[in-house]
N, C-alpha and C. Protein backbone atom coordinates (compact mmCIF):
# COMPACT_ATOMS: atom_id res chain seq x y z
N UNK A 1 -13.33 -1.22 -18.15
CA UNK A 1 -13.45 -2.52 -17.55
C UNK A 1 -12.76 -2.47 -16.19
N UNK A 2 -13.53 -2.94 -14.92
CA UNK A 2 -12.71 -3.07 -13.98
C UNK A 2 -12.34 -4.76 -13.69
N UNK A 3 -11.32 -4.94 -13.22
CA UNK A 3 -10.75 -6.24 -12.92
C UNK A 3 -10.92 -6.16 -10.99
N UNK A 4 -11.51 -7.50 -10.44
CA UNK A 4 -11.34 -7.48 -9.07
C UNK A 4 -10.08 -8.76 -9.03
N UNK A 5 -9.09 -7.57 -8.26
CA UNK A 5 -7.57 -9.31 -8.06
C UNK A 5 -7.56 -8.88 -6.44
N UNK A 6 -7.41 -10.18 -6.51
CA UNK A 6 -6.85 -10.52 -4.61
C UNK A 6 -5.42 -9.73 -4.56
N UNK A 7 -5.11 -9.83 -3.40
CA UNK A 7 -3.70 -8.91 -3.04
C UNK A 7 -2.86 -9.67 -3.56
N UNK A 8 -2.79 -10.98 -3.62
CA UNK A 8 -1.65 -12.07 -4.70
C UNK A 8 -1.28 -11.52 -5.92
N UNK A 9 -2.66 -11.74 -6.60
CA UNK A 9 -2.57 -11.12 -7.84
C UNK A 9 -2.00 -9.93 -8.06
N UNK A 10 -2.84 -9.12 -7.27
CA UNK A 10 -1.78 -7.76 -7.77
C UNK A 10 -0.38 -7.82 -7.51
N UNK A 11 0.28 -8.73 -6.46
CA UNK A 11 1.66 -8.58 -6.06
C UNK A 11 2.31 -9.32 -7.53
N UNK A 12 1.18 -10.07 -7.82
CA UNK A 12 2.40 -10.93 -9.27
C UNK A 12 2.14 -10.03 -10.45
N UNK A 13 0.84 -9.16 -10.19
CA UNK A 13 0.82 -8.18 -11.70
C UNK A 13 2.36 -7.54 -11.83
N UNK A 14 2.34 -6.54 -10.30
CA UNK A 14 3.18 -5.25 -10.18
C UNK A 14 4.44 -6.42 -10.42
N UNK A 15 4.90 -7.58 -9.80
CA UNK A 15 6.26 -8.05 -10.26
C UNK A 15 6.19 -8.42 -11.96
N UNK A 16 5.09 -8.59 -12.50
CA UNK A 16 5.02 -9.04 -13.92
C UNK A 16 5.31 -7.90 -14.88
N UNK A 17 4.87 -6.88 -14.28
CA UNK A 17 5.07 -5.35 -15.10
C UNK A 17 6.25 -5.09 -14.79
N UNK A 18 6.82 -4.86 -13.56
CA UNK A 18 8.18 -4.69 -13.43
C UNK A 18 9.42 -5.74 -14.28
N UNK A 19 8.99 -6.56 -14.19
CA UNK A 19 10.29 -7.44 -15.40
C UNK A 19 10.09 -6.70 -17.07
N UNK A 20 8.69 -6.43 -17.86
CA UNK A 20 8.30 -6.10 -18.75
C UNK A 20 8.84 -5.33 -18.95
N UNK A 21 8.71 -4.02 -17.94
CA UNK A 21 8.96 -2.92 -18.20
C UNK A 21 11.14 -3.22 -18.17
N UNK A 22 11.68 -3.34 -17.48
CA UNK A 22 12.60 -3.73 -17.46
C UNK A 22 13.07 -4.30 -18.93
N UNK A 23 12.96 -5.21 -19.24
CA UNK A 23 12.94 -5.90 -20.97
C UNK A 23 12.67 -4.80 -21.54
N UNK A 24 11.73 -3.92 -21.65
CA UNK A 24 11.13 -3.23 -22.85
C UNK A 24 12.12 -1.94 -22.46
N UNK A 25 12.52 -1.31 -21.75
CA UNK A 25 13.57 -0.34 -21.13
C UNK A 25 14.79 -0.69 -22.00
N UNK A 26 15.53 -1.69 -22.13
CA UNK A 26 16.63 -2.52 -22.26
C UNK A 26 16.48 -2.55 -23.79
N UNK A 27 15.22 -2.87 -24.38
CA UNK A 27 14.76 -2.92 -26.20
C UNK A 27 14.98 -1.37 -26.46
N UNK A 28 14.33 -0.74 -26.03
CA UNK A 28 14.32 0.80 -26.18
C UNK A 28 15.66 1.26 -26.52
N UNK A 29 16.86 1.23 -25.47
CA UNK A 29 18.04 1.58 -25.49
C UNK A 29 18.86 1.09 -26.49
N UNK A 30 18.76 -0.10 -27.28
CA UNK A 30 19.79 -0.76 -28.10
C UNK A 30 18.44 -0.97 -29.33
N UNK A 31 17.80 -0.51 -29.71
CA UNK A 31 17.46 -0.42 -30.60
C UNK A 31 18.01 0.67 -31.55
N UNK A 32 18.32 0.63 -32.73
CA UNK A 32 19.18 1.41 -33.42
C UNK A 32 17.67 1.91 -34.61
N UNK A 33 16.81 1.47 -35.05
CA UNK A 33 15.43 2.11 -36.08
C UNK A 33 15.42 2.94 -34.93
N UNK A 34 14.73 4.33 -35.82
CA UNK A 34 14.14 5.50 -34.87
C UNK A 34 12.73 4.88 -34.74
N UNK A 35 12.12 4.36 -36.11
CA UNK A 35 10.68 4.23 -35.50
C UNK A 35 10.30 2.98 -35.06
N UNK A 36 10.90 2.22 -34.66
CA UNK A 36 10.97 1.17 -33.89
C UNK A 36 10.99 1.74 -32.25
N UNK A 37 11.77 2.21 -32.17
CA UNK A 37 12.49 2.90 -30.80
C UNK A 37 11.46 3.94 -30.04
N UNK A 38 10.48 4.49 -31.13
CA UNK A 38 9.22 5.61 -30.57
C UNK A 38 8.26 4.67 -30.46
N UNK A 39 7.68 3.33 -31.24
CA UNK A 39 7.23 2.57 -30.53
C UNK A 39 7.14 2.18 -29.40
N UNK A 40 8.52 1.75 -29.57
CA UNK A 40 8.98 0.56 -28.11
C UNK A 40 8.84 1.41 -26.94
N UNK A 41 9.04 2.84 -26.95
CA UNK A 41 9.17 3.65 -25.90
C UNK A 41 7.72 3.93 -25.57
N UNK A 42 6.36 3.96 -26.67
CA UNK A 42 5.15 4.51 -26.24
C UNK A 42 4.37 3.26 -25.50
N UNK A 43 5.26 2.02 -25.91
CA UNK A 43 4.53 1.03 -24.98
C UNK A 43 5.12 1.05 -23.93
N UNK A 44 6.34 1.19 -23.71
CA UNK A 44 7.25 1.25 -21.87
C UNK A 44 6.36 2.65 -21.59
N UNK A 45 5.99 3.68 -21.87
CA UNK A 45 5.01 4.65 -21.21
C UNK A 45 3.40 4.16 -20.70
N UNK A 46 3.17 3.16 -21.46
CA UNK A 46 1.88 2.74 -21.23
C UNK A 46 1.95 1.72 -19.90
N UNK A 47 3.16 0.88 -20.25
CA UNK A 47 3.47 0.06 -19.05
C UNK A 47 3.34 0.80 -18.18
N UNK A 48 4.74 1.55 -17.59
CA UNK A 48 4.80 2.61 -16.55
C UNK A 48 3.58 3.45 -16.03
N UNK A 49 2.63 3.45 -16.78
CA UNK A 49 1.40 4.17 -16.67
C UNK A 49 0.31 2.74 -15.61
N UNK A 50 0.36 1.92 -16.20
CA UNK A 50 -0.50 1.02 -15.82
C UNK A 50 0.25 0.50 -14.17
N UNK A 51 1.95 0.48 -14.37
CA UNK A 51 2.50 0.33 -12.79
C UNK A 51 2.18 1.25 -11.77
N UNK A 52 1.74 2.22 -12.40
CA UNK A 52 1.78 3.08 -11.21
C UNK A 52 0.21 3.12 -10.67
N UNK A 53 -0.63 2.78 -11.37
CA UNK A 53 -1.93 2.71 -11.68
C UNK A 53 -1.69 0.83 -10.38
N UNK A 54 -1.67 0.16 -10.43
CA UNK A 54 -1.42 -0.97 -9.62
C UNK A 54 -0.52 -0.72 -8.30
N UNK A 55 0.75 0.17 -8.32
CA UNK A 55 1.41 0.60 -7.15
C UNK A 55 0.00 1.66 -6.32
N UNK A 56 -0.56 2.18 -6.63
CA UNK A 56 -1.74 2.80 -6.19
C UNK A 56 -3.01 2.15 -5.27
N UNK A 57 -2.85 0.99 -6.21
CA UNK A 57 -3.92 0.23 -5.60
C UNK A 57 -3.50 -0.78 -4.58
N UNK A 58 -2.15 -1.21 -4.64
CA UNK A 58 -1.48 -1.34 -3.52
C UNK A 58 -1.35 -0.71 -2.22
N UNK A 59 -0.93 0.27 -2.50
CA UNK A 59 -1.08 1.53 -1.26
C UNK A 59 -2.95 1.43 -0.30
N UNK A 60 -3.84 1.47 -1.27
CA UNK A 60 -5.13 1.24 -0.93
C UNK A 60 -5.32 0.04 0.12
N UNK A 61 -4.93 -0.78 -0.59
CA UNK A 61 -5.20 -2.40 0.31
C UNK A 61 -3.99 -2.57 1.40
N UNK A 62 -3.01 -1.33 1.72
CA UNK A 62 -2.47 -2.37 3.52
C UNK A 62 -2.94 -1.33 3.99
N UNK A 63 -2.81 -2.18 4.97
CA UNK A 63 -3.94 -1.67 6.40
C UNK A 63 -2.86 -0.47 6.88
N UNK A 64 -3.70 0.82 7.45
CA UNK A 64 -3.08 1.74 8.00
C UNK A 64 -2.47 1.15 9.40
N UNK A 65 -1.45 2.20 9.81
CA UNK A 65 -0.51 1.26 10.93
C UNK A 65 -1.13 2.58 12.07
């Protein structure tokens, strides 16, 4: 599926993923279950996967100087 977002949007995705990921970073660390903790960590990889995937497409949309 592709999504078309205005440059807004993506600026509130990449800040929306960045708090997430942040929270879910923070769950990861003080979680004491192991398999809770390989969870929580394969979704902060998926996050991180998808930020960088949006920091990318950022780079695309400003104008060369």
């Amino acid at each position: 599926m592709v999504l078309e977002l205005s440059p807004q949007q993506i600026d509130l995705l990449h800040a929306c993923l960045a708090e997430s990921i942040e929270g879910l970073h923070d769950e990861v660390l003080h979680t004491d279950v192991r398999d809770l903790r390989s969870e929580l960590r394969e979704r902060l990889e998926r996050l991180q996967a998808l930020q960088r995937q949006v920091e990318a497409r950022m780079q695309q949309e400003q104008p060369s100087l």
